[in-house]
PDB file of N, CA and C in Angstrom:
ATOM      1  N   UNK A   1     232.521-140.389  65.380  1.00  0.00           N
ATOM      2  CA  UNK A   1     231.647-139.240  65.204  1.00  0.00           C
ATOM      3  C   UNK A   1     230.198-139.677  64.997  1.00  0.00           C
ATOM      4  N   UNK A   2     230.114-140.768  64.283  1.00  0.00           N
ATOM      5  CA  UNK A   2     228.660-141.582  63.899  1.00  0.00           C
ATOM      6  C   UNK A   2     228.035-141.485  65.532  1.00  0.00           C
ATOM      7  N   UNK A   3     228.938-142.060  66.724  1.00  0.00           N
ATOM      8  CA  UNK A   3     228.067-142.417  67.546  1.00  0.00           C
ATOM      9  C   UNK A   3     227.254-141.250  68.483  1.00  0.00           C
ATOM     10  N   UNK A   4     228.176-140.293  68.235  1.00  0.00           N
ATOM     11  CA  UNK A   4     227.298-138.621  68.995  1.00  0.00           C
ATOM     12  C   UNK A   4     226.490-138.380  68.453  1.00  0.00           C
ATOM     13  N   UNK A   5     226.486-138.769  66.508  1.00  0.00           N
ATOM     14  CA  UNK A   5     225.229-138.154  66.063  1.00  0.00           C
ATOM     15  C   UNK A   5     224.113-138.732  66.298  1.00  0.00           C
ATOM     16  N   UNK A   6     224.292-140.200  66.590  1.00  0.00           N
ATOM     17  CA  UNK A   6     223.464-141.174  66.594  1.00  0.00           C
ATOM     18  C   UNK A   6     223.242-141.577  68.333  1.00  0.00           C
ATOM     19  N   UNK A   7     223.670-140.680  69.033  1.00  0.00           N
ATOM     20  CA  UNK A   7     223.237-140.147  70.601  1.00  0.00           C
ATOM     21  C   UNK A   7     222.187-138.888  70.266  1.00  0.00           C
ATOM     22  N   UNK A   8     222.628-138.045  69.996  1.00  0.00           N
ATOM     23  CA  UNK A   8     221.966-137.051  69.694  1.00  0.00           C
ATOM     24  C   UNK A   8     220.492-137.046  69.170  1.00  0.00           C
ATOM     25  N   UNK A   9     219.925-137.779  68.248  1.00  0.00           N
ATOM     26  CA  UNK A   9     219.211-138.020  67.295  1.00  0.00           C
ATOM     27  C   UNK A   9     218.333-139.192  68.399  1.00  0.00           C
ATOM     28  N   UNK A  10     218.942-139.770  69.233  1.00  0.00           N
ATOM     29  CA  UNK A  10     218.163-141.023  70.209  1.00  0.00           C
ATOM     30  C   UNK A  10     217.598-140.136  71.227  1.00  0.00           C
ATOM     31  N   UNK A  11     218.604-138.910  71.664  1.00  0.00           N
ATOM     32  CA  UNK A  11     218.119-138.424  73.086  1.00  0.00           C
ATOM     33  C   UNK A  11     217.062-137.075  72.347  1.00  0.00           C
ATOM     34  N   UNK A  12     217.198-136.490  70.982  1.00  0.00           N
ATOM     35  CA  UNK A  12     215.896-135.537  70.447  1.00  0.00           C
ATOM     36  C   UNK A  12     214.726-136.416  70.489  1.00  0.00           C
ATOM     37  N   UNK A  13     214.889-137.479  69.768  1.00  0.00           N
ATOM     38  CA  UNK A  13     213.370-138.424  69.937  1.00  0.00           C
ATOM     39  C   UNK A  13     213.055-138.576  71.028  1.00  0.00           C
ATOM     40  N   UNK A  14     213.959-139.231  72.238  1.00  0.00           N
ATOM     41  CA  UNK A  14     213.379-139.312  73.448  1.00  0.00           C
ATOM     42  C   UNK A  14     212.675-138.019  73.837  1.00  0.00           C
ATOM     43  N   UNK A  15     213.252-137.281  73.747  1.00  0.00           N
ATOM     44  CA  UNK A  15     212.600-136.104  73.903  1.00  0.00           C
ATOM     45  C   UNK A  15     211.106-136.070  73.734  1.00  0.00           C
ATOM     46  N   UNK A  16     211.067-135.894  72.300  1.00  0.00           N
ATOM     47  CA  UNK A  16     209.830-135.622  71.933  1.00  0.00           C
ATOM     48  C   UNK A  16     208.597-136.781  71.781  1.00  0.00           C
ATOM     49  N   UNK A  17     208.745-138.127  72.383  1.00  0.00           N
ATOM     50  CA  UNK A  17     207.877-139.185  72.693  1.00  0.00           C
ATOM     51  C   UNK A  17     207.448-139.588  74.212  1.00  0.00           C
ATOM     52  N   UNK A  18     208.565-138.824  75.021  1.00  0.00           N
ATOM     53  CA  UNK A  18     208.960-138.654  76.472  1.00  0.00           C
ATOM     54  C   UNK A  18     208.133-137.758  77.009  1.00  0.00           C
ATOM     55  N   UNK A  19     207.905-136.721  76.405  1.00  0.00           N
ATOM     56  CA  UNK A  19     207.807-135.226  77.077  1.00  0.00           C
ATOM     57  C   UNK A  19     206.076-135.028  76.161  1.00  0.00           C
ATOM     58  N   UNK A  20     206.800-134.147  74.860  1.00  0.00           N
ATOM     59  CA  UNK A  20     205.530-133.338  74.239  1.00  0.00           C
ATOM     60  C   UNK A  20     204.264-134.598  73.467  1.00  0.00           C
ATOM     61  N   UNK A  21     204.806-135.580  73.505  1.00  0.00           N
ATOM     62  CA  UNK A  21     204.077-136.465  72.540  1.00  0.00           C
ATOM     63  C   UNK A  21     202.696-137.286  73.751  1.00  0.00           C
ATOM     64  N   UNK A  22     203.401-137.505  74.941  1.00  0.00           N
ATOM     65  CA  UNK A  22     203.037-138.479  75.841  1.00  0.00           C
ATOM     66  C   UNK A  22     202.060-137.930  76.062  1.00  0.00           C
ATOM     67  N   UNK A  23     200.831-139.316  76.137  1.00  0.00           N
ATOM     68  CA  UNK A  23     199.383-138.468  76.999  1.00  0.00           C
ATOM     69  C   UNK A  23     199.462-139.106  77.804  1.00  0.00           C
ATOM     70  N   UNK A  24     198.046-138.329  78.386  1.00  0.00           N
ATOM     71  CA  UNK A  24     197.688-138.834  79.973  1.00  0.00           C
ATOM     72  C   UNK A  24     197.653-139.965  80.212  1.00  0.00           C
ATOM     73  N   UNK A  25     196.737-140.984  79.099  1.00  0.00           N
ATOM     74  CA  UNK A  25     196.726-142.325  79.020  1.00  0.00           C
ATOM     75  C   UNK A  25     197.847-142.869  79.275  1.00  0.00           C
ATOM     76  N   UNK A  26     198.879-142.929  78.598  1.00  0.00           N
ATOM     77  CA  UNK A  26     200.057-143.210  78.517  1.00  0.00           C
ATOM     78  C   UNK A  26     200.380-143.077  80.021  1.00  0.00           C
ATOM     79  N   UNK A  27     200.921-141.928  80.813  1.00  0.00           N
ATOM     80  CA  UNK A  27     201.035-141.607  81.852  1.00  0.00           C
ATOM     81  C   UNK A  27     200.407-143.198  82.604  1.00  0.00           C
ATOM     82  N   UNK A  28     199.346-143.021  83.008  1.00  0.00           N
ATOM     83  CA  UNK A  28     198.364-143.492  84.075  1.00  0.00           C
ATOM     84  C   UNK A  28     198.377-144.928  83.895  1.00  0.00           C
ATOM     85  N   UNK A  29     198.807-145.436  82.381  1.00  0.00           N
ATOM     86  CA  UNK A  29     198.831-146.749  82.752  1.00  0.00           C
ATOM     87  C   UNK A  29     200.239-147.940  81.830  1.00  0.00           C
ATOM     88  N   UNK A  30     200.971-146.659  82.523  1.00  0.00           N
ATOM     89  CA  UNK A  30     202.548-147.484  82.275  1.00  0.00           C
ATOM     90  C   UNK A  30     202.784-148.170  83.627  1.00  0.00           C
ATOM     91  N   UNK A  31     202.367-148.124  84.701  1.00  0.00           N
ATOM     92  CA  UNK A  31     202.232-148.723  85.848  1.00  0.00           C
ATOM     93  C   UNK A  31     201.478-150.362  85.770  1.00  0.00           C
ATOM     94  N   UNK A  32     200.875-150.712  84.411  1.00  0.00           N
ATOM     95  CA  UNK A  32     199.497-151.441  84.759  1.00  0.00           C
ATOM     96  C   UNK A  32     200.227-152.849  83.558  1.00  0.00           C
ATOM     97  N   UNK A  33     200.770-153.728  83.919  1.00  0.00           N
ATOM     98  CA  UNK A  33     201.388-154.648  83.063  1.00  0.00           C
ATOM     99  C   UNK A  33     200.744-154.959  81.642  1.00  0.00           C
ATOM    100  N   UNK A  34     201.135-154.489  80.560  1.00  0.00           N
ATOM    101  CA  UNK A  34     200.387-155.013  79.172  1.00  0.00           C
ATOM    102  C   UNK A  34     199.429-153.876  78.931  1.00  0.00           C
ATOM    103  N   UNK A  35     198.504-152.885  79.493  1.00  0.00           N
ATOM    104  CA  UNK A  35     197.786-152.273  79.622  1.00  0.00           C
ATOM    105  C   UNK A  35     198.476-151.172  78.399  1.00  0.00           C
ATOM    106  N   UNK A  36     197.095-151.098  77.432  1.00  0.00           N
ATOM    107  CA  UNK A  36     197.355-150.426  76.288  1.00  0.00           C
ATOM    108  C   UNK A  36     198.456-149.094  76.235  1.00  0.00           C
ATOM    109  N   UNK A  37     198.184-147.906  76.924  1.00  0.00           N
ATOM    110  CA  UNK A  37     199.009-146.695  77.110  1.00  0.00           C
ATOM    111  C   UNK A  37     200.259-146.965  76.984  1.00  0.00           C
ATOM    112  N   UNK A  38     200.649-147.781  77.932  1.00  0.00           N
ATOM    113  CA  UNK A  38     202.033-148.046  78.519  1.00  0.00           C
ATOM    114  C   UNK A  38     202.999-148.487  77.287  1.00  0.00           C
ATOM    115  N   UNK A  39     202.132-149.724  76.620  1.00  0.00           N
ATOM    116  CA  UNK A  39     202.468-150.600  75.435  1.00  0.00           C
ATOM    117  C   UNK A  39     202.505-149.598  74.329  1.00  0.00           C
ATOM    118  N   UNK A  40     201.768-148.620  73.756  1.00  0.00           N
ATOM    119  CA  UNK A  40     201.393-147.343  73.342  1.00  0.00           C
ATOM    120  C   UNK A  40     202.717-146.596  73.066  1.00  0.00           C
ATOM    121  N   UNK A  41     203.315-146.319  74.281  1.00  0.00           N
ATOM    122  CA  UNK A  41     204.263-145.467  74.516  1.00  0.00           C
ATOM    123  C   UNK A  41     205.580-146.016  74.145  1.00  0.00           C
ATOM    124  N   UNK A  42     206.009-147.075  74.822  1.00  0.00           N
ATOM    125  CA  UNK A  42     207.245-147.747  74.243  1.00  0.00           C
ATOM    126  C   UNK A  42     207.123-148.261  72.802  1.00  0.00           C
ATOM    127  N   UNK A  43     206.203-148.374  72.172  1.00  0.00           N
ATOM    128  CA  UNK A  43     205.866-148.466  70.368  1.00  0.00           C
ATOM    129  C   UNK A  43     206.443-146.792  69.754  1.00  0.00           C
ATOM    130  N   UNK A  44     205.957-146.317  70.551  1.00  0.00           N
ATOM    131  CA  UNK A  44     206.464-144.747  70.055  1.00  0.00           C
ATOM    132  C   UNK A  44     207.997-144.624  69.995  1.00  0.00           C
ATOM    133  N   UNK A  45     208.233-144.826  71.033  1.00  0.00           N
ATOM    134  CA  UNK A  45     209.670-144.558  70.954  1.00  0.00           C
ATOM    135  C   UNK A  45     210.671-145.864  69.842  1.00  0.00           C
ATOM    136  N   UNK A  46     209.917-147.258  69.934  1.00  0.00           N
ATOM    137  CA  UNK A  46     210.766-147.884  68.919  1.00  0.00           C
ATOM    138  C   UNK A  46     210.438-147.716  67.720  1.00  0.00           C
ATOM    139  N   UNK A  47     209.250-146.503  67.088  1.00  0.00           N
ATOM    140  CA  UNK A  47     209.356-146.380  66.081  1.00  0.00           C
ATOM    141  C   UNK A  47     210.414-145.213  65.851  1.00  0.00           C
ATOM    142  N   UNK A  48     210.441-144.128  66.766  1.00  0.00           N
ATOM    143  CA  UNK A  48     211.545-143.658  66.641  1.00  0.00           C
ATOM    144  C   UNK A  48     213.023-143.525  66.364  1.00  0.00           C
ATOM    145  N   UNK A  49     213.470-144.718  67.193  1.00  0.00           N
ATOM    146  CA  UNK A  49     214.417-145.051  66.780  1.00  0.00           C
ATOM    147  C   UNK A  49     214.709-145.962  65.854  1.00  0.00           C
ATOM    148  N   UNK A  50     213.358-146.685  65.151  1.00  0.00           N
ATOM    149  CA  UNK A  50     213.603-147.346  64.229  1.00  0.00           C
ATOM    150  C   UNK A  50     213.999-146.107  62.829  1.00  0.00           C
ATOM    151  N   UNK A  51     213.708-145.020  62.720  1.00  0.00           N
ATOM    152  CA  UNK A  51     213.643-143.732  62.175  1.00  0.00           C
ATOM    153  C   UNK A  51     215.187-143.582  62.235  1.00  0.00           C
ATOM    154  N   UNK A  52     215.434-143.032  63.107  1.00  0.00           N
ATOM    155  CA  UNK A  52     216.472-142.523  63.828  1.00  0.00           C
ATOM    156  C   UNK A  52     217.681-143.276  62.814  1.00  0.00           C
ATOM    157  N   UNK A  53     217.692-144.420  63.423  1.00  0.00           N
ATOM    158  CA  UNK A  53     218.916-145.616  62.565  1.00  0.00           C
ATOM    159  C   UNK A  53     218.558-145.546  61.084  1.00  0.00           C
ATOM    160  N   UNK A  54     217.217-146.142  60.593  1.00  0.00           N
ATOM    161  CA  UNK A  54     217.644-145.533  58.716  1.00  0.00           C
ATOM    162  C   UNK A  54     217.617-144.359  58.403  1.00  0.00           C
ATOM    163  N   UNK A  55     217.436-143.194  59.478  1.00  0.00           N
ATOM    164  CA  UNK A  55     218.249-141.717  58.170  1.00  0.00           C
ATOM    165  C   UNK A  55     219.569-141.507  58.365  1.00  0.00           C
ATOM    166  N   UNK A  56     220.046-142.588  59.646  1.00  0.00           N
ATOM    167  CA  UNK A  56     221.747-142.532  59.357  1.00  0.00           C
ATOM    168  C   UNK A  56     222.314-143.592  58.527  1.00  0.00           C
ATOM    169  N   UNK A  57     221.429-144.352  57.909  1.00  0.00           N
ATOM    170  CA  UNK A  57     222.111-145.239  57.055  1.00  0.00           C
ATOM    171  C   UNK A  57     222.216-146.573  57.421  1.00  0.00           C
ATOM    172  N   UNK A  58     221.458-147.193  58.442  1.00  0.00           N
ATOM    173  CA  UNK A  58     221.446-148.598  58.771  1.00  0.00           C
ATOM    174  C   UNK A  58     220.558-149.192  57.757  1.00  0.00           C
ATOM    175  N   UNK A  59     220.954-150.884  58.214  1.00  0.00           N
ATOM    176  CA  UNK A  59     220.084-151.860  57.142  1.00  0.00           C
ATOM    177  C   UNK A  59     218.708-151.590  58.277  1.00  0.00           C
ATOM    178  N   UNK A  60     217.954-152.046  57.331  1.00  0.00           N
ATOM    179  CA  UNK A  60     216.724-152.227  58.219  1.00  0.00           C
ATOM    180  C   UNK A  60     216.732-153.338  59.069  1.00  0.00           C
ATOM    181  N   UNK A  61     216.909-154.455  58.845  1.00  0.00           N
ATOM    182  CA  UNK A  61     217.323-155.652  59.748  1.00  0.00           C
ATOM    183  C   UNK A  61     217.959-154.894  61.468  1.00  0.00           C
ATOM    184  N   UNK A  62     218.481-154.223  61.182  1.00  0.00           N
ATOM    185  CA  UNK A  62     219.806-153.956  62.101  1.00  0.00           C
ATOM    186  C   UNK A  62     219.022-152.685  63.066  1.00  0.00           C
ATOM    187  N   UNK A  63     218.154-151.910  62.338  1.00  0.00           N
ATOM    188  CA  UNK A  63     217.571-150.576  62.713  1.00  0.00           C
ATOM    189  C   UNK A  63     215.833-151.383  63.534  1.00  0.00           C
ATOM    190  N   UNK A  64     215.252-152.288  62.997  1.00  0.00           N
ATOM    191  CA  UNK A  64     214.619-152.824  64.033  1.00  0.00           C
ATOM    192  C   UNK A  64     214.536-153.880  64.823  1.00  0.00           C
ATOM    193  N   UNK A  65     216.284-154.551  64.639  1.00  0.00           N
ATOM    194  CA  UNK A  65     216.422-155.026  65.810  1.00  0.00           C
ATOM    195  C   UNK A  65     216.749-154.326  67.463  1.00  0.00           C
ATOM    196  N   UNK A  66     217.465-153.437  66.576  1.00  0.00           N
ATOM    197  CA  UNK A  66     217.665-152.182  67.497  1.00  0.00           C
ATOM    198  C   UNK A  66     216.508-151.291  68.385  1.00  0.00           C
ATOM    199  N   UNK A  67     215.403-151.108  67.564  1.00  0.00           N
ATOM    200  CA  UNK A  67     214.131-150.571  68.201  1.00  0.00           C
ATOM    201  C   UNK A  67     213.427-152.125  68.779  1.00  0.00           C
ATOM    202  N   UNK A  68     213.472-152.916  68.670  1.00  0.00           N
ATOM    203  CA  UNK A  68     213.104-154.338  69.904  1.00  0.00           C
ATOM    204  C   UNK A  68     213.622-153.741  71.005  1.00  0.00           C
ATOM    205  N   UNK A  69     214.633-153.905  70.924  1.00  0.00           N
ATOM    206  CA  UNK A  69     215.704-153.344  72.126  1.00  0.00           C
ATOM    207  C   UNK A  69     215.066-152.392  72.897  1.00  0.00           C
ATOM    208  N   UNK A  70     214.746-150.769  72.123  1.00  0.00           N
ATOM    209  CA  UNK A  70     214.449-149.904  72.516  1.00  0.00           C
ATOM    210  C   UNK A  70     212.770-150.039  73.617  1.00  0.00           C
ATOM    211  N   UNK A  71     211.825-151.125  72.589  1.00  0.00           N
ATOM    212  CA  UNK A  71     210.891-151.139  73.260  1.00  0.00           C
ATOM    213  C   UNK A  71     210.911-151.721  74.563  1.00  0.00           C
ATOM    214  N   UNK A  72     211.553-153.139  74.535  1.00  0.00           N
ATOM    215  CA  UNK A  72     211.660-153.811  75.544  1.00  0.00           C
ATOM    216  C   UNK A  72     212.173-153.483  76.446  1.00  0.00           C
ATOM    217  N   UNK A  73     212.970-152.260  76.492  1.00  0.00           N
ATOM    218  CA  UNK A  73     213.927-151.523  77.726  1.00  0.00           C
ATOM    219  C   UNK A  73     213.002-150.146  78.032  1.00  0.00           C
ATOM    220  N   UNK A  74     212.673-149.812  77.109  1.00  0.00           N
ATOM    221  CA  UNK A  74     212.106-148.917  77.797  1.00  0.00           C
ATOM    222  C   UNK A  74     210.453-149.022  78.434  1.00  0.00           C
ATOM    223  N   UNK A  75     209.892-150.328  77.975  1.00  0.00           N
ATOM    224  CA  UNK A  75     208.741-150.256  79.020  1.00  0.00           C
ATOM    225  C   UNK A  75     208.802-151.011  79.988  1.00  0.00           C
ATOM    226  N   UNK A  76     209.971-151.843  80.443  1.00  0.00           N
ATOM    227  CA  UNK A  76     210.382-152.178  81.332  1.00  0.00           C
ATOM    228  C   UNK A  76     210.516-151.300  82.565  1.00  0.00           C
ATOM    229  N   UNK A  77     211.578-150.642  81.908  1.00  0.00           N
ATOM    230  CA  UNK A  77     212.216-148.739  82.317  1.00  0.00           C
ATOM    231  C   UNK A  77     210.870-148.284  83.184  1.00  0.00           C
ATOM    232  N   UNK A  78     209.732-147.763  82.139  1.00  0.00           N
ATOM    233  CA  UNK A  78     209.006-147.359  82.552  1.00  0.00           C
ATOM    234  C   UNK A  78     207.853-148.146  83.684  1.00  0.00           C
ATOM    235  N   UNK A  79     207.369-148.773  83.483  1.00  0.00           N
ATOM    236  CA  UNK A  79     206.444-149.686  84.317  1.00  0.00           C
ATOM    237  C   UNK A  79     207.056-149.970  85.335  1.00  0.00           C
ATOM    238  N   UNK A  80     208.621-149.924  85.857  1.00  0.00           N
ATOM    239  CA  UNK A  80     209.387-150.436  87.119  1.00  0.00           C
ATOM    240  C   UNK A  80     208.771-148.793  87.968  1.00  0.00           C
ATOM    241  N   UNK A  81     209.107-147.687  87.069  1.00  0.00           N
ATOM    242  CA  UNK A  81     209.504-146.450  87.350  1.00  0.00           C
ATOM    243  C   UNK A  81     207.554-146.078  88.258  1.00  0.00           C
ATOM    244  N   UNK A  82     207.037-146.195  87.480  1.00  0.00           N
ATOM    245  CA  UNK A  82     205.445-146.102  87.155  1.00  0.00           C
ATOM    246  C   UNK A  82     204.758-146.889  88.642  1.00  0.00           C
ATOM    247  N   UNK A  83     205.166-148.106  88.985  1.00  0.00           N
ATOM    248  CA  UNK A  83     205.206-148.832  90.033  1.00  0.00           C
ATOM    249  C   UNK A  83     205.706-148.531  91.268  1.00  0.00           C
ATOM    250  N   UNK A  84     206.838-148.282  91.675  1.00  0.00           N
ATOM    251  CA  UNK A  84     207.477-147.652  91.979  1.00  0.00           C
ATOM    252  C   UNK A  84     207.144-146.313  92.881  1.00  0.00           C
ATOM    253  N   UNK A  85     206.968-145.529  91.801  1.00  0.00           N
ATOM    254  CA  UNK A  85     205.493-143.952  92.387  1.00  0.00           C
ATOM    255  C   UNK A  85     204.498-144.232  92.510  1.00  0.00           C
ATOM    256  N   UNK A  86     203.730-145.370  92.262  1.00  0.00           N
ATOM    257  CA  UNK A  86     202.651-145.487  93.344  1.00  0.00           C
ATOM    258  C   UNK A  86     202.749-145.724  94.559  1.00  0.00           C
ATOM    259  N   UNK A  87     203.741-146.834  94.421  1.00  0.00           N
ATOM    260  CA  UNK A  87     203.555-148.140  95.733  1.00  0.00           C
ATOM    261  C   UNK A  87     204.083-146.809  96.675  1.00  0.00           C
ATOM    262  N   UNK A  88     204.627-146.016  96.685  1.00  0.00           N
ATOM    263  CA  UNK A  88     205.156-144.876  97.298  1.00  0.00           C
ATOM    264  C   UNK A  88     204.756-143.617  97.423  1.00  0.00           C
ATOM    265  N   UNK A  89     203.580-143.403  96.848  1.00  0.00           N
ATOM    266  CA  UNK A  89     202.952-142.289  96.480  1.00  0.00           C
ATOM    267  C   UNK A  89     204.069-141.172  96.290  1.00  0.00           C
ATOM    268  N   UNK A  90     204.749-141.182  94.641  1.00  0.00           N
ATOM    269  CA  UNK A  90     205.499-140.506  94.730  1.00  0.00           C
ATOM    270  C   UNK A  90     204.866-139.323  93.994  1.00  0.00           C
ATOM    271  N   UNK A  91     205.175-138.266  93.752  1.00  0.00           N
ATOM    272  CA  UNK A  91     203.976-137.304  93.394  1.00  0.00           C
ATOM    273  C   UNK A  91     205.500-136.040  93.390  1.00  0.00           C
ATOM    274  N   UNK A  92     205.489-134.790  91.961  1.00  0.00           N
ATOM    275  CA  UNK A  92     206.559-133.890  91.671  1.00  0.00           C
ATOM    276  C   UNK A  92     206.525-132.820  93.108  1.00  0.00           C
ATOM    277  N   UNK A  93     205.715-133.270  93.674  1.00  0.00           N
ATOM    278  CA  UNK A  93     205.722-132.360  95.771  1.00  0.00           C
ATOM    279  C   UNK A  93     207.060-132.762  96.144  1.00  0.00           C
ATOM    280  N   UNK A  94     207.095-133.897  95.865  1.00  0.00           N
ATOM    281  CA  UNK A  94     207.670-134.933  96.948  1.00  0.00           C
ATOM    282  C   UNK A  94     209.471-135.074  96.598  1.00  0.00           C
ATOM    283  N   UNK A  95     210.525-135.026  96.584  1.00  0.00           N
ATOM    284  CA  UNK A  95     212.278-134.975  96.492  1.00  0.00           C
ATOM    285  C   UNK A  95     212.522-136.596  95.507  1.00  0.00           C
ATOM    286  N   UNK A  96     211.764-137.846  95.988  1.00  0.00           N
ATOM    287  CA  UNK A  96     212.205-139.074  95.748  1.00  0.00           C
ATOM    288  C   UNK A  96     211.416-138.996  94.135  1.00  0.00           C
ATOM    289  N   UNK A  97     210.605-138.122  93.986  1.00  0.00           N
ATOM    290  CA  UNK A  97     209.582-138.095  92.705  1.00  0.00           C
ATOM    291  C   UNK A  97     210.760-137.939  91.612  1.00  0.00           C
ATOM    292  N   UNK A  98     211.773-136.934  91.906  1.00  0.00           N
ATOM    293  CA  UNK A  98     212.545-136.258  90.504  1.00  0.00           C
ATOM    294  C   UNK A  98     213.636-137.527  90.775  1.00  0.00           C
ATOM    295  N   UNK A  99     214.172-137.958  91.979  1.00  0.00           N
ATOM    296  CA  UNK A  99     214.944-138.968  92.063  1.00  0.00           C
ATOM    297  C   UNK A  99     214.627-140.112  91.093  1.00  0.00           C
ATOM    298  N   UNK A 100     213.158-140.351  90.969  1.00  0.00           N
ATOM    299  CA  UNK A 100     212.935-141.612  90.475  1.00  0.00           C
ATOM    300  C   UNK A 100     213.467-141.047  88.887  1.00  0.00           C
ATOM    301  N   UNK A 101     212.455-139.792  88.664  1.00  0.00           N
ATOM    302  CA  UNK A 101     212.851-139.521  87.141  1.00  0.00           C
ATOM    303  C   UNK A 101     213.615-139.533  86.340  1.00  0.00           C
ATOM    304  N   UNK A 102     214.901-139.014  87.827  1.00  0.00           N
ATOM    305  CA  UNK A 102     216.014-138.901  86.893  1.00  0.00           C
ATOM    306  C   UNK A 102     216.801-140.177  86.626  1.00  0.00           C
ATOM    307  N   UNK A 103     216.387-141.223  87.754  1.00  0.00           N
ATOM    308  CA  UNK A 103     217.158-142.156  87.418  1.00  0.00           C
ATOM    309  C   UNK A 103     216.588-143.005  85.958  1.00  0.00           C
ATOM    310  N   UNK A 104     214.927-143.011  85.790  1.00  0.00           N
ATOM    311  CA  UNK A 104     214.172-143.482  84.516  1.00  0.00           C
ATOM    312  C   UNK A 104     214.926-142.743  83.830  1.00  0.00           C
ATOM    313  N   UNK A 105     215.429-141.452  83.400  1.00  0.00           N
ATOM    314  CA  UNK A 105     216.018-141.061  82.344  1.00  0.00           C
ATOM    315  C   UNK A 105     217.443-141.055  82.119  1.00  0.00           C
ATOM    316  N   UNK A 106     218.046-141.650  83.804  1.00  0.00           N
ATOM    317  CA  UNK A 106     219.753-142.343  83.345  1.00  0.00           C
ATOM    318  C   UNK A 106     219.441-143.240  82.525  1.00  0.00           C
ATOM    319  N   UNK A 107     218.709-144.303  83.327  1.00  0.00           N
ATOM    320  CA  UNK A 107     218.590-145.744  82.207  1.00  0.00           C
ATOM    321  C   UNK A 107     218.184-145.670  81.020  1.00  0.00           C
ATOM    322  N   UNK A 108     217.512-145.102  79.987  1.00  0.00           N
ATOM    323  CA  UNK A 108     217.038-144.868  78.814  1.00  0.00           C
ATOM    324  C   UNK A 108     218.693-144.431  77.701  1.00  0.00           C
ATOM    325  N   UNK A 109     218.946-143.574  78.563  1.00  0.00           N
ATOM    326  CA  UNK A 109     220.206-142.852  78.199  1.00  0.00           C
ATOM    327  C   UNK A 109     221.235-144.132  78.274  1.00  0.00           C
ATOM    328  N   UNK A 110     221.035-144.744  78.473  1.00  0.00           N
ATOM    329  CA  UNK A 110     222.450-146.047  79.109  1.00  0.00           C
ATOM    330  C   UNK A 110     221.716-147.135  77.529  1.00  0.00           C
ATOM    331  N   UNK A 111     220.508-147.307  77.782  1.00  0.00           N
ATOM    332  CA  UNK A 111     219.958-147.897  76.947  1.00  0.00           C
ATOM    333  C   UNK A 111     220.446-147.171  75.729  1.00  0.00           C
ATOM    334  N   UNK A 112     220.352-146.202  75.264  1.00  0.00           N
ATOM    335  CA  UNK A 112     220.780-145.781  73.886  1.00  0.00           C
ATOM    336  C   UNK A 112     222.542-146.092  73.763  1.00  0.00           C
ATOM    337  N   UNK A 113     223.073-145.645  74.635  1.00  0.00           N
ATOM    338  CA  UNK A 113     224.650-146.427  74.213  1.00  0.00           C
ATOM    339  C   UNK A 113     224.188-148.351  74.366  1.00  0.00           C
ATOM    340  N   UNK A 114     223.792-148.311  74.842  1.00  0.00           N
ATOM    341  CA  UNK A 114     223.795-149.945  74.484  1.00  0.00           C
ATOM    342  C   UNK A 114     223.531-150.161  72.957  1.00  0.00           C
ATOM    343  N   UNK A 115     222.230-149.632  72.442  1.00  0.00           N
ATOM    344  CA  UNK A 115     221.901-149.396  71.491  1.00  0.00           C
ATOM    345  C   UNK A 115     222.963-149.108  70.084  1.00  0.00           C
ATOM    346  N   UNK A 116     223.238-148.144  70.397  1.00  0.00           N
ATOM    347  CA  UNK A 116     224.611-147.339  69.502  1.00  0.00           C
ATOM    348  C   UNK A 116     225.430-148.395  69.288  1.00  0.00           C
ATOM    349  N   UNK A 117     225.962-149.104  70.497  1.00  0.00           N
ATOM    350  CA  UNK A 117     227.342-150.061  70.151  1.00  0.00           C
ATOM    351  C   UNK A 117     226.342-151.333  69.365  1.00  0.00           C
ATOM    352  N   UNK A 118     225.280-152.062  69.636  1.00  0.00           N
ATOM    353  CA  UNK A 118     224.699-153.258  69.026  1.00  0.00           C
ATOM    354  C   UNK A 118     224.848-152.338  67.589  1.00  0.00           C
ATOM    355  N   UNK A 119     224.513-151.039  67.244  1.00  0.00           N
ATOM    356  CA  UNK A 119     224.032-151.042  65.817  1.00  0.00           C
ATOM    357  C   UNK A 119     225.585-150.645  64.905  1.00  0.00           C
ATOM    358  N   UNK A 120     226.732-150.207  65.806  1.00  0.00           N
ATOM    359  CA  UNK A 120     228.235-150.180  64.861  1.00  0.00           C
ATOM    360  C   UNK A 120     228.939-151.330  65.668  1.00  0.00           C
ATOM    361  N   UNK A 121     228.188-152.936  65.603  1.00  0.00           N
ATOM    362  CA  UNK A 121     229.206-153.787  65.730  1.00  0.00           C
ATOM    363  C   UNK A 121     228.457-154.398  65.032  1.00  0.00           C
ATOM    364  N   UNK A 122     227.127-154.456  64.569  1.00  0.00           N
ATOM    365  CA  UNK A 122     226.667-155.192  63.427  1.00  0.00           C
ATOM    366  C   UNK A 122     226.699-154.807  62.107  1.00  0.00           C
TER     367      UNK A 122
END
């Protein structure tokens, strides 16, 4: 039961660091290797889930090894994704645009069960 809540609680944050939180900056230069925004953005989200894991009761050790994880996958995630729609001019006109999205937001989602199992086997 721990691990739905602790899905749940990964995919609300994503949410809200993904969607309502993200600026333009962010946007425009998750494409650009190291480039502040990008770096910006995946900090957001591993503070999130560094959150996320101690109000369910993890050690801290365990809750930001877990958000490493989170950062390193998800600006990976993103900057492949970010790259990707340029080199292609992918643009929300275009069919391959939501393709890309949705697949950036399978992997994130795959990333949080990865996540989940590292933090109830430690």
């Amino acid at each position: 039961m721990i691990a739905l809540w602790l899905m749940a609680g990964l995919l609300v944050k994503h949410f809200i660091f993904d969607f309502p939180l993200q600026t333009q900056k962010m946007v425009e230069e998750k494409g650009i290797y190291l480039k502040e925004g990008g770096l910006e953005h995946s900090y957001l989200h591993a503070f999130g889930t560094f959150v996320v894991l101690l109000l369910a009761g993890f050690q801290m050790d365990i809750a930001l090894l877990a958000s490493t994880i989170d950062f390193s996958f998800h600006y990976h995630i993103d900057y492949w994704k970010s790259k990707l729609c340029k080199k292609f001019k992918l643009t929300p006109e275009n069919k391959w645009f939501w393709s890309a999205l949705g697949f950036d937001q399978l992997l994130h989602g795959l990333t949080y069960i990865l996540i989940i199992h590292f933090v109830l086997s430690n």
